[in-house]
C-alpha atoms as a PDB file:
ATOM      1  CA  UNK A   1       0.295  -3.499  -5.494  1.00  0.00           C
ATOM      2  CA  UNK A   2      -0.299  -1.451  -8.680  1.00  0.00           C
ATOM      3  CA  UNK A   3      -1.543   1.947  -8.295  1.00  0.00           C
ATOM      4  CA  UNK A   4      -2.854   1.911 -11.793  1.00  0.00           C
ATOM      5  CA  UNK A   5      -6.475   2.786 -11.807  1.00  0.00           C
ATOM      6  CA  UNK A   6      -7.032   3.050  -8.152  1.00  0.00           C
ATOM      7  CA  UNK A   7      -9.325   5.540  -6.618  1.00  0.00           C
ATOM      8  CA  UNK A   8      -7.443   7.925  -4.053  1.00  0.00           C
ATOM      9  CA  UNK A   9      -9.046  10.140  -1.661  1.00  0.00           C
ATOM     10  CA  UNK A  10      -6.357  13.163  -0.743  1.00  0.00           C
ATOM     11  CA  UNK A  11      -7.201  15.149   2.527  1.00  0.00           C
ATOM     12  CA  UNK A  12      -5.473  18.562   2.612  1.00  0.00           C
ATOM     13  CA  UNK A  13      -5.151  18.520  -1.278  1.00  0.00           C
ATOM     14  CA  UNK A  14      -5.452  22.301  -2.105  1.00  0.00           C
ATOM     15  CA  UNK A  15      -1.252  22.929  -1.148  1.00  0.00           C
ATOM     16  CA  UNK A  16       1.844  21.310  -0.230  1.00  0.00           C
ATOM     17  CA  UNK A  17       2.065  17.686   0.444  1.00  0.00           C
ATOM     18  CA  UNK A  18      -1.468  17.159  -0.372  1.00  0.00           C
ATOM     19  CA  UNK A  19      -1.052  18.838  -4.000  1.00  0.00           C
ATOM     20  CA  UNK A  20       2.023  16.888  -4.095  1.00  0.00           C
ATOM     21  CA  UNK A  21       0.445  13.815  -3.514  1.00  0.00           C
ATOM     22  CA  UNK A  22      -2.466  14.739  -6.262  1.00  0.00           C
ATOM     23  CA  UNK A  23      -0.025  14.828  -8.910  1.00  0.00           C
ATOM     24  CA  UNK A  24       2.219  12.421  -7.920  1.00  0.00           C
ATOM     25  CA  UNK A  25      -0.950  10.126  -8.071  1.00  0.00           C
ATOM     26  CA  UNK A  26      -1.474  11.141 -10.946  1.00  0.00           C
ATOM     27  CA  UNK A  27       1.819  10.224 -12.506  1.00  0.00           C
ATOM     28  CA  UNK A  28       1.030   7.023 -11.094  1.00  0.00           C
ATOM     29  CA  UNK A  29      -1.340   6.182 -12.920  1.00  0.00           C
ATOM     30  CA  UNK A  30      -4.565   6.551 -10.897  1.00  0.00           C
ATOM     31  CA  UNK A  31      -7.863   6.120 -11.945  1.00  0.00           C
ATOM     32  CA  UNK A  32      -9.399   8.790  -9.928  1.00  0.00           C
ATOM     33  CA  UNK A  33      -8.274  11.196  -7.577  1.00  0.00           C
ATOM     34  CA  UNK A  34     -10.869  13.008  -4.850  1.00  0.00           C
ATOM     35  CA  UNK A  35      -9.079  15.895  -4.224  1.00  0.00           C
ATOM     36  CA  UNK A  36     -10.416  17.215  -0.711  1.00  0.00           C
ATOM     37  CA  UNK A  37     -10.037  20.641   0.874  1.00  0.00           C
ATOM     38  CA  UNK A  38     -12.587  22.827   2.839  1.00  0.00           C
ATOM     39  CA  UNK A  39     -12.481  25.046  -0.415  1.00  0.00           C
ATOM     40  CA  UNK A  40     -13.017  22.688  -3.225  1.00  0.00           C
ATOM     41  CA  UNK A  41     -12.339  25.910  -5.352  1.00  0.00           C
ATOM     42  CA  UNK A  42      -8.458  26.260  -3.906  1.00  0.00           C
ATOM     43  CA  UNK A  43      -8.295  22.492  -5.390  1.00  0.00           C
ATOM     44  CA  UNK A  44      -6.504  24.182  -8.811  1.00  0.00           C
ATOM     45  CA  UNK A  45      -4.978  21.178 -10.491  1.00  0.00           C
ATOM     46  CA  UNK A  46      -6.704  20.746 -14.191  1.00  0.00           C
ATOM     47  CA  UNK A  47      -7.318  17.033 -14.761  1.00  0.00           C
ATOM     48  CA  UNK A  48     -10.729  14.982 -16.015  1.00  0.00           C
ATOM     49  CA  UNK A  49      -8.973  12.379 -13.402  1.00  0.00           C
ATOM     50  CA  UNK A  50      -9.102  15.226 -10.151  1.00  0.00           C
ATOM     51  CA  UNK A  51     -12.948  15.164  -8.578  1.00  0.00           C
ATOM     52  CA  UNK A  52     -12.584  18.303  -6.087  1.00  0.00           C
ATOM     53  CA  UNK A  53     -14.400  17.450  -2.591  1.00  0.00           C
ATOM     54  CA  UNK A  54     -15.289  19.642  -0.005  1.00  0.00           C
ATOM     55  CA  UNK A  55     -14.605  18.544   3.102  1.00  0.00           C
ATOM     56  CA  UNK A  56     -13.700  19.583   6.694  1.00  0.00           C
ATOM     57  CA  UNK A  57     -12.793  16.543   8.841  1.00  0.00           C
ATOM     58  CA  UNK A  58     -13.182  18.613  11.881  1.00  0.00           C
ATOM     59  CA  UNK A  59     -16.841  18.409  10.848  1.00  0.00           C
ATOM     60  CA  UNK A  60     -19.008  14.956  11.217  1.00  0.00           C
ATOM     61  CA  UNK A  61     -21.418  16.441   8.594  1.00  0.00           C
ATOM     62  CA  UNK A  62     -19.236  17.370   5.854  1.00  0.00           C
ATOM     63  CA  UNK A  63     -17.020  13.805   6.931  1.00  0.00           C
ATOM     64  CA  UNK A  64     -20.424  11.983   6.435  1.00  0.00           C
ATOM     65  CA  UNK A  65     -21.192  13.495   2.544  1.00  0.00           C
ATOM     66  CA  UNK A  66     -17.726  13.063   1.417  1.00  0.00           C
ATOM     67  CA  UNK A  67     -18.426   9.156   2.727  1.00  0.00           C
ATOM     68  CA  UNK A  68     -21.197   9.071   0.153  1.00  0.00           C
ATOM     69  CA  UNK A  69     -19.296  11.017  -2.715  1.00  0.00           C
ATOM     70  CA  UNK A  70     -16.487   8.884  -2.307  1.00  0.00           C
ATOM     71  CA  UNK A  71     -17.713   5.669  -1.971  1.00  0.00           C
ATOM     72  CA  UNK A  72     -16.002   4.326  -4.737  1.00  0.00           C
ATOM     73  CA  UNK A  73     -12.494   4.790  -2.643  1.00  0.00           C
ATOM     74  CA  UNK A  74      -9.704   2.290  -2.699  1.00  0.00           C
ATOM     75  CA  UNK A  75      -6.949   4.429  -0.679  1.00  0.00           C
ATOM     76  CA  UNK A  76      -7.843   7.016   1.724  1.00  0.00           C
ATOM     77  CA  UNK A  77      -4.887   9.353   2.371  1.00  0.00           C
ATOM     78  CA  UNK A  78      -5.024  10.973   5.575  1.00  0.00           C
ATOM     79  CA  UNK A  79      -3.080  13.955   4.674  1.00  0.00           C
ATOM     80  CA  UNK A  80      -4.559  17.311   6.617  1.00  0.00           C
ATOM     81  CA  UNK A  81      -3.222  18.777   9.081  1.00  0.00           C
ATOM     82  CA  UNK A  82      -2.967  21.549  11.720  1.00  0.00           C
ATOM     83  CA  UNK A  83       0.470  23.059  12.879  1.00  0.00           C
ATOM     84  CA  UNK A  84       0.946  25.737  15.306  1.00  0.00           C
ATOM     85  CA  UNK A  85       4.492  25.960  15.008  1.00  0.00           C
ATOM     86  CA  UNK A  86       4.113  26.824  18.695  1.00  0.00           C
ATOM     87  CA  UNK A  87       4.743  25.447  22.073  1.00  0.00           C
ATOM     88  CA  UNK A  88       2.115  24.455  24.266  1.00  0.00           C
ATOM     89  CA  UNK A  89       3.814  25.211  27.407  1.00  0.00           C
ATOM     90  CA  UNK A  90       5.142  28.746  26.165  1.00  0.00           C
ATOM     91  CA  UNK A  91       2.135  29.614  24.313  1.00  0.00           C
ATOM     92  CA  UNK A  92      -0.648  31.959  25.907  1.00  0.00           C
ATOM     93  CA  UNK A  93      -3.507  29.753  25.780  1.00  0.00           C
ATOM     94  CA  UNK A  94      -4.229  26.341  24.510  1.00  0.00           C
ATOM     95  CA  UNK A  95      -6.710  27.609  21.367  1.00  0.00           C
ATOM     96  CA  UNK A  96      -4.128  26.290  18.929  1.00  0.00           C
ATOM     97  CA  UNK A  97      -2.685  23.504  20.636  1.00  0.00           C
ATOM     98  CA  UNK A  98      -6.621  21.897  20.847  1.00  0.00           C
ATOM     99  CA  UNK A  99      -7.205  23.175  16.790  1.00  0.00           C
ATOM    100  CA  UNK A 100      -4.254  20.954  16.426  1.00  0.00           C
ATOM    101  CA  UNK A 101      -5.381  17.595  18.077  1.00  0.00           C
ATOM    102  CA  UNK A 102      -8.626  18.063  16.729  1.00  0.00           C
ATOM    103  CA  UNK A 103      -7.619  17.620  13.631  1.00  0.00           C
ATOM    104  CA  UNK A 104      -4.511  15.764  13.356  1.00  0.00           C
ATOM    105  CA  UNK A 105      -5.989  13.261  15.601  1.00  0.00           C
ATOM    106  CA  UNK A 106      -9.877  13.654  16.013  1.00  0.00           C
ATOM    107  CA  UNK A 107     -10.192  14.332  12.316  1.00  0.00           C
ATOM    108  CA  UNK A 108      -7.988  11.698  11.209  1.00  0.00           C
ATOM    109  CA  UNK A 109      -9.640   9.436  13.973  1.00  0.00           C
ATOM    110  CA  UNK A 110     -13.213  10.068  11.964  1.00  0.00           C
ATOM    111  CA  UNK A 111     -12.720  10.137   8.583  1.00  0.00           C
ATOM    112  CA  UNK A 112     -11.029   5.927   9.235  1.00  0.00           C
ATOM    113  CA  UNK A 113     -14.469   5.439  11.372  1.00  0.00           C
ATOM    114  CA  UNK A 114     -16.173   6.893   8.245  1.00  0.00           C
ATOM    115  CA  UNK A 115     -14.461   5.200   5.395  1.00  0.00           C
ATOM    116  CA  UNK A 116     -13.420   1.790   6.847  1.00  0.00           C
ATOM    117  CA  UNK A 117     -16.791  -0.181   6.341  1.00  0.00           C
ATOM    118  CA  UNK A 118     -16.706   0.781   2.160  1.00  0.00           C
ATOM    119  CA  UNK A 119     -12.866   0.121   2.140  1.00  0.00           C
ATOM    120  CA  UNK A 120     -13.399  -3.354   3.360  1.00  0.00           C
ATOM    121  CA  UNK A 121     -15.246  -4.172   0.391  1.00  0.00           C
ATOM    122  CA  UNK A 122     -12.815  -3.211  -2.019  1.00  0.00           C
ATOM    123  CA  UNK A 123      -9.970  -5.524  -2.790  1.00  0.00           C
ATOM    124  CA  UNK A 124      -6.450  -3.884  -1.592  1.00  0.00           C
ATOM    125  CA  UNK A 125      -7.908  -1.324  -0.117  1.00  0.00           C
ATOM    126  CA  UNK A 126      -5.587   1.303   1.941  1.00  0.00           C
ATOM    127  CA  UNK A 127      -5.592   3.568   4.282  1.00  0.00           C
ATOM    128  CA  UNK A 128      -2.349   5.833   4.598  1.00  0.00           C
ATOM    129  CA  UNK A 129      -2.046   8.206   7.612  1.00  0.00           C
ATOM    130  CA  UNK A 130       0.463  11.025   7.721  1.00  0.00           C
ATOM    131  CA  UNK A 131       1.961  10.990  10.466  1.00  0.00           C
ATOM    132  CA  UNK A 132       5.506  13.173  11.616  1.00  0.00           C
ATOM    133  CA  UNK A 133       8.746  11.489  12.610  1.00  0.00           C
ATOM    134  CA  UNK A 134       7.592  14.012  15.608  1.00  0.00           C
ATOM    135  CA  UNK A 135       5.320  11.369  16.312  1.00  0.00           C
ATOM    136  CA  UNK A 136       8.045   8.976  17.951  1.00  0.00           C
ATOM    137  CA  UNK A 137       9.788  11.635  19.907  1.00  0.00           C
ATOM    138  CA  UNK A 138       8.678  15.275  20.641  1.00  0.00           C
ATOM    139  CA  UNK A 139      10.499  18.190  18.836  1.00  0.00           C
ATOM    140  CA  UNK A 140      11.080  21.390  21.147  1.00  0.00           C
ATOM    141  CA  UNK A 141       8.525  23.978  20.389  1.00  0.00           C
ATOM    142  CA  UNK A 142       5.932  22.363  18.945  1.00  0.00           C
ATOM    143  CA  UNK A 143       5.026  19.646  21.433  1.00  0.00           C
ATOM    144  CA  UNK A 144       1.471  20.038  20.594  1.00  0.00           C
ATOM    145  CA  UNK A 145       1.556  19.007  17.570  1.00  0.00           C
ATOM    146  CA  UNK A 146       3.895  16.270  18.327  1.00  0.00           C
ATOM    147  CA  UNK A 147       1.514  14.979  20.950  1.00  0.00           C
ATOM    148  CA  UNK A 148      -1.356  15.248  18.529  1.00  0.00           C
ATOM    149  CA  UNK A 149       1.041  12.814  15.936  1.00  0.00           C
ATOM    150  CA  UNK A 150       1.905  10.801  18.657  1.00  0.00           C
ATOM    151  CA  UNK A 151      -2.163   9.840  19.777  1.00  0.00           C
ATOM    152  CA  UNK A 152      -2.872   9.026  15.862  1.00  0.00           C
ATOM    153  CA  UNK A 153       0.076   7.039  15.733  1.00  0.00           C
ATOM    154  CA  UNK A 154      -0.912   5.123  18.766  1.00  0.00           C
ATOM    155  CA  UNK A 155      -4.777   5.213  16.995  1.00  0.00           C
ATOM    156  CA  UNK A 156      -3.122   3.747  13.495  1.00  0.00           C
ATOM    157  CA  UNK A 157      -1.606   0.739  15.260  1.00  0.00           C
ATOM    158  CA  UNK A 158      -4.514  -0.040  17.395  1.00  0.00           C
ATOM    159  CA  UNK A 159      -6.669   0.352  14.051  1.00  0.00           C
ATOM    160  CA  UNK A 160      -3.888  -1.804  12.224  1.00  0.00           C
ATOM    161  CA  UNK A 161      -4.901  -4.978  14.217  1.00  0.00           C
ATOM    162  CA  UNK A 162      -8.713  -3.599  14.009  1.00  0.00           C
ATOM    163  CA  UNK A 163      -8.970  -3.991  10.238  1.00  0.00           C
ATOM    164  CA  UNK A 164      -6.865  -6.945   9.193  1.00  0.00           C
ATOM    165  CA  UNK A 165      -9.264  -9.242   9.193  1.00  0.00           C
ATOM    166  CA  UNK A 166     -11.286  -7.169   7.008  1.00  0.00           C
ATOM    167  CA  UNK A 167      -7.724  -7.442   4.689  1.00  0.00           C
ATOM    168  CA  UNK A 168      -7.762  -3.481   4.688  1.00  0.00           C
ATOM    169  CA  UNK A 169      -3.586  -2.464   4.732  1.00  0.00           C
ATOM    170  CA  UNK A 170      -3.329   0.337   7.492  1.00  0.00           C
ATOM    171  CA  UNK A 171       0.147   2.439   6.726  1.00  0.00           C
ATOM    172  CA  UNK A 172       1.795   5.361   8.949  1.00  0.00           C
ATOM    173  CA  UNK A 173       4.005   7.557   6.685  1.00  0.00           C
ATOM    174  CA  UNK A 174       6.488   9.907   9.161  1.00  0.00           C
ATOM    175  CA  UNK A 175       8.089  12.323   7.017  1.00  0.00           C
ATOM    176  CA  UNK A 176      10.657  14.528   8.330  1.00  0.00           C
ATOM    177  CA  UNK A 177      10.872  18.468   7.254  1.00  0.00           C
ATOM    178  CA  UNK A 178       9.052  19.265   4.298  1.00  0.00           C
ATOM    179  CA  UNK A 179       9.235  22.196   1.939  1.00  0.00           C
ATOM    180  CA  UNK A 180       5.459  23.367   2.097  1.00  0.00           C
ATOM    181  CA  UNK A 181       3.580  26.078   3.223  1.00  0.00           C
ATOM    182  CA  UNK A 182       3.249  24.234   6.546  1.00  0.00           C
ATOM    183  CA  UNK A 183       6.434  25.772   7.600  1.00  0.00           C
ATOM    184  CA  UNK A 184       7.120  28.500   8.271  1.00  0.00           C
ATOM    185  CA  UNK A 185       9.072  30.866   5.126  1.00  0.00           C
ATOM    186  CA  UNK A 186      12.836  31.354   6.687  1.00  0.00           C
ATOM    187  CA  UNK A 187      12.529  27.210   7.826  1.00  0.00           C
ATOM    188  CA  UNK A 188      11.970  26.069   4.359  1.00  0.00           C
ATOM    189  CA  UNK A 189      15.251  26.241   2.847  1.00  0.00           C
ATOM    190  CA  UNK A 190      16.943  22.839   3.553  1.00  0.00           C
ATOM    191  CA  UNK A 191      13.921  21.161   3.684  1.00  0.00           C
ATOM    192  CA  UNK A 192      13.075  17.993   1.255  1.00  0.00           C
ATOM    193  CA  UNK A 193      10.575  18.758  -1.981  1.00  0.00           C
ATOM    194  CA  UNK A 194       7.049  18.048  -1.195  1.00  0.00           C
ATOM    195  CA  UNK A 195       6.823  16.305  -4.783  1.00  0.00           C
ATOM    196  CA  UNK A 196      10.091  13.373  -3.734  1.00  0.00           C
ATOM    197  CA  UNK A 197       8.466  12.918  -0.772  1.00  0.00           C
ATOM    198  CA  UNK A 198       5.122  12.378  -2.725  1.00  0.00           C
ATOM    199  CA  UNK A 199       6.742   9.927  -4.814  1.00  0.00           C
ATOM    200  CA  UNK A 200       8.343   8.237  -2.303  1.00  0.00           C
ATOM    201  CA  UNK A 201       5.220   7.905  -0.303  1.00  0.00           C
ATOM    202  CA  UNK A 202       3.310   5.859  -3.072  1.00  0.00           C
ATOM    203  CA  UNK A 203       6.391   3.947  -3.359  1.00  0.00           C
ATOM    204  CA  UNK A 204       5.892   2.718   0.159  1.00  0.00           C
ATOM    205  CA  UNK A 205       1.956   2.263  -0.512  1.00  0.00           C
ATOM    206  CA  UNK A 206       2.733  -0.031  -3.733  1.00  0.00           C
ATOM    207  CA  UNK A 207       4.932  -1.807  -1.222  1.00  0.00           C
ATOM    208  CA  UNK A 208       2.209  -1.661   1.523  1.00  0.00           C
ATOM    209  CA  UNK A 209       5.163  -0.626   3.676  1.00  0.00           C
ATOM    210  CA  UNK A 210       3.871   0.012   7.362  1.00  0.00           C
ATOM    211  CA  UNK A 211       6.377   2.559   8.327  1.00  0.00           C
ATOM    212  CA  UNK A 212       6.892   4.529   5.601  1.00  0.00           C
ATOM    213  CA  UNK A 213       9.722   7.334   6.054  1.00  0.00           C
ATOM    214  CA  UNK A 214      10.345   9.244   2.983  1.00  0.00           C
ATOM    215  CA  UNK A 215      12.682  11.322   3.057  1.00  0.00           C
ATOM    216  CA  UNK A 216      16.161  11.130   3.918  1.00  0.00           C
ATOM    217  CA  UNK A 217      15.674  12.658   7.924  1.00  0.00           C
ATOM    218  CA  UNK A 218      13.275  10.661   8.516  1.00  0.00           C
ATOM    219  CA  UNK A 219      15.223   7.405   7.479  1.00  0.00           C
ATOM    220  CA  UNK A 220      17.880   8.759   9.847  1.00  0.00           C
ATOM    221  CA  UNK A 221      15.339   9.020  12.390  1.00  0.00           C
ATOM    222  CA  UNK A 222      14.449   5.640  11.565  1.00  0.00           C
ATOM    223  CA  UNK A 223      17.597   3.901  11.857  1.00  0.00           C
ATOM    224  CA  UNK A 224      18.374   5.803  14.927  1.00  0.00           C
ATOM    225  CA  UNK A 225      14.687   4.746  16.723  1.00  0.00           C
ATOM    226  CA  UNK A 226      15.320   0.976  15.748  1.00  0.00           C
ATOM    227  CA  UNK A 227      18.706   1.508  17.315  1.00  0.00           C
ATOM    228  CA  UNK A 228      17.997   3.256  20.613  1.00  0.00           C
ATOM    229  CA  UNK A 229      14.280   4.489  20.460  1.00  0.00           C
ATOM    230  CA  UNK A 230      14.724   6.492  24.393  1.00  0.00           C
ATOM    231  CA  UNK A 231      17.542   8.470  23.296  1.00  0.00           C
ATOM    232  CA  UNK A 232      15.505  10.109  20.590  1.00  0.00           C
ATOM    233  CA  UNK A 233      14.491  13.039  22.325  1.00  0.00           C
ATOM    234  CA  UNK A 234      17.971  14.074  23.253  1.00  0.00           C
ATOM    235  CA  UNK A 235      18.991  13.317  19.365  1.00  0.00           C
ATOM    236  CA  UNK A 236      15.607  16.398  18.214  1.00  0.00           C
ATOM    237  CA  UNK A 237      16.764  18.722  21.221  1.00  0.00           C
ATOM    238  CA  UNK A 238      19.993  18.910  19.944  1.00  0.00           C
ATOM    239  CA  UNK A 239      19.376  18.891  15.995  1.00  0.00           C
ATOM    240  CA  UNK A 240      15.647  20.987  15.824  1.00  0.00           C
ATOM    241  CA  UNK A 241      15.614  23.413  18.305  1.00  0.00           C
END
């Protein structure tokens, strides 16, 4: 699959992966890019090609007008997110823990209700949901958000089998630690450039790849899931903690 005058719609693409992914796209050769954020005005990359979107996916509103501004889609990148960088047992109340499933899971869980019927009338049409490789195994102190990648992980398979008769290619992308404003600023040294990880994603996606990892952690964690998928919880408590 060529990439080459496709139109992408990027959730989360004011900062880090998200921005990443809008100019990667770019570079790629797409035909249009709707670059969504809350703030369409934080959306700061200068292209005729980049259509800023406003869009909250926490809210079925503004979900349902970017569904009729972006109906011209052909890969919807489920890219926002919500981490806490917290633990759900240790933390005082659950406020963040629920602000994270509802939108790593609820939001991601409506904007594929929203955009699958138009998708399935475009040929090679895509939907790509960002996942975490803390989706196969929870990571101590942030088991929230791991159990909020987790349930859309368990969602994207389910709506794998949902739309292939409809010949729409449903891909979960697990990254491992990313340099972006996601983490927090004394984590981020180590961590693998939001624009390889980009890159590699839409590698994967020309591919149509089903597990995309794209970085090298995550291909560890890969390899080491195929091997022995129950001993990866001991393998994060040792490593990320």
């Amino acid at each position: 699959m060529t990439l080459a005058g496709v139109t992408l719609l990027i959730t989360g693409s004011n900062r880090g992966l998200g921005r990443s992914l809008v100019e990667a796209g770019l570079q790629a050769g797409a035909g249009k890019i709707y670059a969504a954020a809350r703030n369409p005005a934080t959306v700061t990359i200068d292209d005729p090609h980049v259509v800023p979107v406003e869009l909250d996916i926490c809210d079925p509103a503004s979900v349902g007008r970017a569904r009729e501004v972006c109906s011209d889609v052909d890969i919807v990148i489920n890219n926002a997110a919500s981490l806490a960088n917290a633990s759900a047992y240790r933390a005082e109340t659950l406020a963040l823990a629920m602000a994270e499933m509802q939108t790593n899971f609820w939001g991601l869980v409506a904007m594929c209700r929203a955009f699958a019927p138009s998708l399935a009338e475009r040929p090679n049409s895509v939907i790509v949901n960002i996942l975490s490789m803390g989706a196969l195994a929870g990571i101590p102190f942030c088991s929230s958000y791991c159990a909020s990648k987790a349930a859309a992980w368990s969602f994207t398979q389910s709506l794998r089998l949902e739309l292939a008769d409809r010949e729409t290619a449903v891909l979960a992308v697990f990254p491992g630690p990313i340099a972006t404003e996601m983490a927090r600023p004394h984590e981020r040294e180590g961590r693998w450039p939001a624009a390889e990880v980009a890159n590699a994603i839409y590698d994967g996606i020309a591919r149509r790849d089903p597990h995309i990892f794209p970085d090298p952690v995550a291909q560890s964690v890969a390899t080491a899931y195929a091997a022995d998928p129950w001993a990866l919880p001991a393998r994060f408590a040792g490593s990320l903690d």
